[in-house]
Protein backbone atom coordinates (compact mmCIF):
# COMPACT_ATOMS: atom_id res chain seq x y z
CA UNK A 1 95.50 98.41 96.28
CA UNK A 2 94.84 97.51 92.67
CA UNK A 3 98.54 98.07 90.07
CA UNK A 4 95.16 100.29 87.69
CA UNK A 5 94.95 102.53 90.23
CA UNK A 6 96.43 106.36 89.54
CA UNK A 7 97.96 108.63 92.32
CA UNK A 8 96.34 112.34 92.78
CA UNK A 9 99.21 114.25 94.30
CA UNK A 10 97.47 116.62 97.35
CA UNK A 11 97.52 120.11 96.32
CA UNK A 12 98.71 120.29 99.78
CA UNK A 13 102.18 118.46 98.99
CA UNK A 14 105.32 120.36 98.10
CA UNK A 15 107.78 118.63 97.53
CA UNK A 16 112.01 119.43 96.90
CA UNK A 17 114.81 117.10 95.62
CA UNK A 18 117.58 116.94 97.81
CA UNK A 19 120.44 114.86 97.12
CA UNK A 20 119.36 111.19 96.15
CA UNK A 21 116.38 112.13 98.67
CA UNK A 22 113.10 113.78 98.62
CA UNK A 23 111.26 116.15 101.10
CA UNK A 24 108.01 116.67 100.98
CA UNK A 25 105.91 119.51 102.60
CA UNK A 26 102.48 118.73 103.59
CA UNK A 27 101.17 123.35 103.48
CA UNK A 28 98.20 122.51 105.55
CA UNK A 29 99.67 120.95 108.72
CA UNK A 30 103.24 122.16 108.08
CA UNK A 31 104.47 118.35 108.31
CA UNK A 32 107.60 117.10 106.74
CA UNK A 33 108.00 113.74 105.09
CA UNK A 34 110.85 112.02 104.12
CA UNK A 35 111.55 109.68 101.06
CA UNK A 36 115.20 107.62 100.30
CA UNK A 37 116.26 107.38 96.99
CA UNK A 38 113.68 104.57 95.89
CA UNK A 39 110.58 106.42 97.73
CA UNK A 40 111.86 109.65 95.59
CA UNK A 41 111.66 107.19 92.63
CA UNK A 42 108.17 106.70 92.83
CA UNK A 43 107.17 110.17 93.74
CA UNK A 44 108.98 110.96 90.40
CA UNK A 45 106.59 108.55 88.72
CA UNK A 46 103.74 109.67 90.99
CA UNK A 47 103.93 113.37 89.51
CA UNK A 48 104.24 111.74 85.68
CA UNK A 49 100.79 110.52 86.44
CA UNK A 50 101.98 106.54 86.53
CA UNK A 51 99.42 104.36 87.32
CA UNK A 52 100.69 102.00 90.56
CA UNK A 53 101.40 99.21 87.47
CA UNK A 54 103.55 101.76 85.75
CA UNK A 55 105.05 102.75 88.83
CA UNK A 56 105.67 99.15 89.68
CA UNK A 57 107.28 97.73 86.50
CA UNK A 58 109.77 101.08 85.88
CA UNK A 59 111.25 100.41 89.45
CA UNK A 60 111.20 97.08 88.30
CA UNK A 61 113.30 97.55 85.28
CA UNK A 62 115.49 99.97 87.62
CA UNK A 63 116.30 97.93 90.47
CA UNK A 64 117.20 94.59 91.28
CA UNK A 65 114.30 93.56 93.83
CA UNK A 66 111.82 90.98 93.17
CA UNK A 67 107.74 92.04 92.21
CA UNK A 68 106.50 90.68 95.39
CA UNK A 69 108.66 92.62 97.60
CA UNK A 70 108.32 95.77 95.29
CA UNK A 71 104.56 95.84 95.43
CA UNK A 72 104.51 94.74 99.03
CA UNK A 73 106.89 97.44 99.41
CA UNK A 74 105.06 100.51 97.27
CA UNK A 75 102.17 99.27 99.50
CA UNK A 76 103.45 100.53 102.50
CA UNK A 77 104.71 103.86 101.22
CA UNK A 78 101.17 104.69 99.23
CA UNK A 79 99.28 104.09 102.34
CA UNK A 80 101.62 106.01 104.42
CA UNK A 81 101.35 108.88 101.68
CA UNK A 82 97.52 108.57 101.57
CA UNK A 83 97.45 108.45 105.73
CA UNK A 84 99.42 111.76 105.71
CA UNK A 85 97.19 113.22 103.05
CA UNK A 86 100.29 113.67 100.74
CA UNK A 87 98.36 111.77 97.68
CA UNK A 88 94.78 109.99 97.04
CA UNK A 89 94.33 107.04 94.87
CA UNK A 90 91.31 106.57 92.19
């Protein structure tokens, strides 16, 4: 995952605030997925059209965690998204 890359949200994905939380609904395959309050962060970010570096220094300036663990972190959660077919990355 390169911090240049941008996030394509899937046409697919619907996605609803709820509380601190967000819920997203994947229309094709009628999946749910769930995001805490930092995962809701970045899909905020994600539908700005952040790149991954934006992405990574907002939360940065937002939350007291350190880069390593944040990028190891948003690494996770965009392949998870890009596995469920929630977002692509270019």
């Amino acid at each position: 995952m390169m911090l240049t890359e941008k996030i394509t949200i899937s046409s697919q994905a619907v996605a609803r605030d709820v509380g601190e939380e967000t819920v997203i609904l994947h229309l094709g395959n009628g999946t749910y997925y769930g995001l805490d309050a930092v995962g809701a962060r970045f899909w905020q970010l994600m539908r700005e059209g952040k790149s991954l570096g934006e992405i990574c220094d907002a939360v940065l300036d937002e939350y007291e965690v350190s880069r390593e663990d944040l990028e190891r972190d948003m690494t996770v959660l965009i392949k998870d998204l890009v596995t469920q077919d929630l977002i692509s990355t270019s």
